[in-house]
Protein backbone atom coordinates (compact mmCIF):
# COMPACT_ATOMS: atom_id res chain seq x y z
CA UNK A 1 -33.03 9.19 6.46
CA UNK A 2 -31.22 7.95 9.60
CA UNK A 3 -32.10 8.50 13.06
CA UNK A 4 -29.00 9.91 14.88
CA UNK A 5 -31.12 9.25 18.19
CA UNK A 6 -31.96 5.74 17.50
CA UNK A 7 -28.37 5.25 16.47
CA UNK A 8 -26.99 6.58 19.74
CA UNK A 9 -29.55 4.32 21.69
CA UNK A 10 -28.43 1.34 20.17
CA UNK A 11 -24.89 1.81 21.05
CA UNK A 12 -26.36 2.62 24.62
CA UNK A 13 -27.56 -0.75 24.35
CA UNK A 14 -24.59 -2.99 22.73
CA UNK A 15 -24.79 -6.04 24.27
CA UNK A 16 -21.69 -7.54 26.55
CA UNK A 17 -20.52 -9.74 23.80
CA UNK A 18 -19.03 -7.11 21.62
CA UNK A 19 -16.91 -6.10 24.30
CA UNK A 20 -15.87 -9.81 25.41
CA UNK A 21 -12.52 -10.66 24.62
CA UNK A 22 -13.43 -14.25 22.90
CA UNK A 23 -15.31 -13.10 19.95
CA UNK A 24 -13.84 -13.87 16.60
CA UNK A 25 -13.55 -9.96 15.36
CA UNK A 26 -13.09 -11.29 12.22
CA UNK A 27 -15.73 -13.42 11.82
CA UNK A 28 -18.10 -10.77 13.09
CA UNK A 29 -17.09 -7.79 10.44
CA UNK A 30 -17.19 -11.11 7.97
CA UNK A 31 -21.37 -10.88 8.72
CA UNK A 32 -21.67 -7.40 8.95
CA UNK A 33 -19.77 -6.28 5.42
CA UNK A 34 -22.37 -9.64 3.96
CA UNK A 35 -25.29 -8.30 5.27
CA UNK A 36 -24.09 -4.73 3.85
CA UNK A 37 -23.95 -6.27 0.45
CA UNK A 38 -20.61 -7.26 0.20
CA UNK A 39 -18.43 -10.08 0.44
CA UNK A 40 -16.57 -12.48 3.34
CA UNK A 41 -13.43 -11.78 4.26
CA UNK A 42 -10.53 -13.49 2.89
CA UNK A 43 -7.30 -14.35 4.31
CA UNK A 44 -5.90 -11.09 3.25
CA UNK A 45 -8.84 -8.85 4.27
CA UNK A 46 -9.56 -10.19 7.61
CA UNK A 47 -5.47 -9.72 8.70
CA UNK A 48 -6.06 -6.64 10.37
CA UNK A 49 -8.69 -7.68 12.33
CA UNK A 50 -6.82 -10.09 13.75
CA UNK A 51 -4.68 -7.63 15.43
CA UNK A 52 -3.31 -7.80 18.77
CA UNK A 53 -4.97 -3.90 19.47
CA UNK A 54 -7.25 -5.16 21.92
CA UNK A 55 -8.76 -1.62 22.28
CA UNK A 56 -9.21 -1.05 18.69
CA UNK A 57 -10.95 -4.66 18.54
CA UNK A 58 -13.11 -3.46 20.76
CA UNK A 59 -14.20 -0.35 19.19
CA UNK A 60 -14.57 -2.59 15.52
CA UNK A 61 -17.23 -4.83 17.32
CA UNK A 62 -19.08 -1.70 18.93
CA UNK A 63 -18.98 0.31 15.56
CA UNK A 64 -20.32 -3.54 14.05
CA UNK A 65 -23.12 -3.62 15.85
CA UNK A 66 -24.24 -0.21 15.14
CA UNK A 67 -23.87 -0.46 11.52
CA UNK A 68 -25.86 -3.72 11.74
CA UNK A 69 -29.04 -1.53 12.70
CA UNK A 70 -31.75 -2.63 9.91
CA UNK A 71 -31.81 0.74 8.15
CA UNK A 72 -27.75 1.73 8.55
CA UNK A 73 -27.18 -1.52 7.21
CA UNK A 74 -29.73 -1.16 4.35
CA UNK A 75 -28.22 2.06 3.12
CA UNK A 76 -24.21 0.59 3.48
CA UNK A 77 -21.80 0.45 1.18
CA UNK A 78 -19.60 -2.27 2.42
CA UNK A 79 -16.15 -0.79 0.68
CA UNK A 80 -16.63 2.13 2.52
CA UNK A 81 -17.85 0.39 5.56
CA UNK A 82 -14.52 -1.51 5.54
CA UNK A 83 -12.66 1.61 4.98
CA UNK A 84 -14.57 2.91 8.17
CA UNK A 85 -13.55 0.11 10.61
CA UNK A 86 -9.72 -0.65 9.03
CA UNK A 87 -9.29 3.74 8.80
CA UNK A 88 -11.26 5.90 10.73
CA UNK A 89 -11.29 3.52 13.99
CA UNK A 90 -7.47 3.26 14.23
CA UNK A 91 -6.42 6.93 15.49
CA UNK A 92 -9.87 7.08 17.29
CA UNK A 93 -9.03 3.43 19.80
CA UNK A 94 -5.54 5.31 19.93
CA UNK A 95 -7.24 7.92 22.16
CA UNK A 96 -10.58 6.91 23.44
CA UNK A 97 -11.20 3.41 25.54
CA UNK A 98 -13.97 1.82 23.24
CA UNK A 99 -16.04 0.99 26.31
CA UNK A 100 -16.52 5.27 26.47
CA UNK A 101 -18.26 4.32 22.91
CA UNK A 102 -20.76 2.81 24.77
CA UNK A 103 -21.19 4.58 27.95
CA UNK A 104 -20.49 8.40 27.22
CA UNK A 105 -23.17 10.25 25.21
CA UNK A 106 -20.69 11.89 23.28
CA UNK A 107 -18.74 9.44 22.26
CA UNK A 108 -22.04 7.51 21.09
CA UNK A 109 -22.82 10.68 18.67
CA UNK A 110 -19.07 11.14 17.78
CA UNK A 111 -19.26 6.91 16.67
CA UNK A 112 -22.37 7.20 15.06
CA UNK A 113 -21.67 10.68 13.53
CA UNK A 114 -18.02 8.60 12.24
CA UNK A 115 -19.94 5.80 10.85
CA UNK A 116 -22.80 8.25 9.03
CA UNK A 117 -19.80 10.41 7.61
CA UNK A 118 -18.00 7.53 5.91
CA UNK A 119 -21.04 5.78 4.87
CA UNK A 120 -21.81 8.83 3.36
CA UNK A 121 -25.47 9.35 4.96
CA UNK A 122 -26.61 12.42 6.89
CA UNK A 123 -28.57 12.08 9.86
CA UNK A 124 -32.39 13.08 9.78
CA UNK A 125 -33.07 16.86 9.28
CA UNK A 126 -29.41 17.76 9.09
CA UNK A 127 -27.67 19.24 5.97
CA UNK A 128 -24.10 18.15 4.95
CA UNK A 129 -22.45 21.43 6.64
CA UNK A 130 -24.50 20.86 9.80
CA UNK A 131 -23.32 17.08 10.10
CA UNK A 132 -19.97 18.15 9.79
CA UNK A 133 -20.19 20.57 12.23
CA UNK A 134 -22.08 18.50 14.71
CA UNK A 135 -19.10 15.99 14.06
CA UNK A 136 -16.36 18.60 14.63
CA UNK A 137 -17.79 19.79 17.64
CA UNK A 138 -17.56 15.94 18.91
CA UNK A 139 -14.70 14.44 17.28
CA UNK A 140 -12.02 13.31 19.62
CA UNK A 141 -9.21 12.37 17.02
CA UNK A 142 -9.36 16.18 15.22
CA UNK A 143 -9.40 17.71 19.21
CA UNK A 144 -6.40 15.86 19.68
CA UNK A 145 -4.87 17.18 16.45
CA UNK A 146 -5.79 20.66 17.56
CA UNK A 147 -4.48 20.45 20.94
CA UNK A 148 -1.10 19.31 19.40
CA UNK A 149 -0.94 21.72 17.27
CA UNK A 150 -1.32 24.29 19.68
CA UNK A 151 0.93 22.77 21.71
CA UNK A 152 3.74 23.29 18.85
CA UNK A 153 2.26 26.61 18.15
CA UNK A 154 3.48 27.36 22.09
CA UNK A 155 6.26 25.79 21.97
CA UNK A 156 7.84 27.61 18.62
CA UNK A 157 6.39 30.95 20.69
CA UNK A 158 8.54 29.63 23.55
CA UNK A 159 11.64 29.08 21.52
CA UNK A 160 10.82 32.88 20.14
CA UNK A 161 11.01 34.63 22.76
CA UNK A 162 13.97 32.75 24.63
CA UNK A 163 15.85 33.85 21.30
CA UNK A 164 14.93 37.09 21.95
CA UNK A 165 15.83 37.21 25.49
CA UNK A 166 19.08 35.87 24.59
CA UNK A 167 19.71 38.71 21.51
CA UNK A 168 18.62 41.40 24.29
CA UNK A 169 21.18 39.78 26.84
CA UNK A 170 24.08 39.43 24.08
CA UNK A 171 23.10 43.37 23.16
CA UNK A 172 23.28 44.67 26.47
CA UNK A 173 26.28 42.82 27.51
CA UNK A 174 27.87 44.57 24.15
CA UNK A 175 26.80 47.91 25.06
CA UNK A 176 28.60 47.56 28.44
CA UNK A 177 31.83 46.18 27.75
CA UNK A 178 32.06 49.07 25.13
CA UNK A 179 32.04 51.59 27.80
């Protein structure tokens, strides 16, 4: 099983060259997806991590040097470790600044919660439905999804009601130029 508190430490602890701006982000996920069984990056895989998205580079050298933790890395699959940094980091550096990844104790368990989830592995003394709900209760990109969707929700209620308002206006200005 997989420490969730060891996990969190470590990103506590990433050193100041994954959040440099001269490290070859390709060249490190290259290592990481070897040492998870799997093979270097070609030409065509390595493209996106040659991406101008600064902030999203950022967050794919973070998330590799938590997934480079001696157990994690043990127990990776590197497909879906690829899948993780090319899929699940995009909308996420979209809406948090990767250093937060680092610094804020949530975001550490929402990373590391991320990473566990599309690895596939459950954190120590936690069922699948208690992971998930750990990970909902942290999870910045399905928050934002929320908020927006109440935000709609409003909005439509708004549009409702100023319908309404307008019916009840049209009605009453009927009823009095009848009379």
């Amino acid at each position: 099983m997989i420490s969730l508190s060891r996990l969190t430490r470590r990103l506590a602890e990433t050193p100041a060259d994954f959040l440099a701006d001269d490290v070859s982000v390709p060249a490190v996920v290259s290592d990481v997806l070897m040492s998870a069984g799997g093979q270097a990056l070609d030409a065509r895989s390595a493209m996106p991590f040659e991406s101008s998205e600064r902030n999203w580079q950022r967050l794919v050298l973070i998330s590799c040097w938590l997934v480079a933790d001696d157990d994690l890395i043990a127990a990776a699959d590197a497909k879906r470790l690829y899948d993780f940094l090319t899929e699940v980091l995009l909308p996420l550096a979209d809406l948090v600044d990767a250093p937060k990844f680092v610094a804020d104790p949530d975001r550490r368990e929402e990373l590391t919660r991320l990473a566990l989830r599309s690895l596939s592995l459950l954190p120590d003394g936690e069922t699948a439905a208690q992971a998930a709900d750990r990970l909902a209760t942290v999870d910045s990109v399905r928050r934002q999804e929320v908020l927006r969707a109440a935000k709609e929700a409003e909005e439509r209620a708004a549009a409702v009601r100023k319908a309404m308002e307008e019916q009840r206006a049209r009605e009453a200005a009927a009823r009095y130029s009848q009379v």
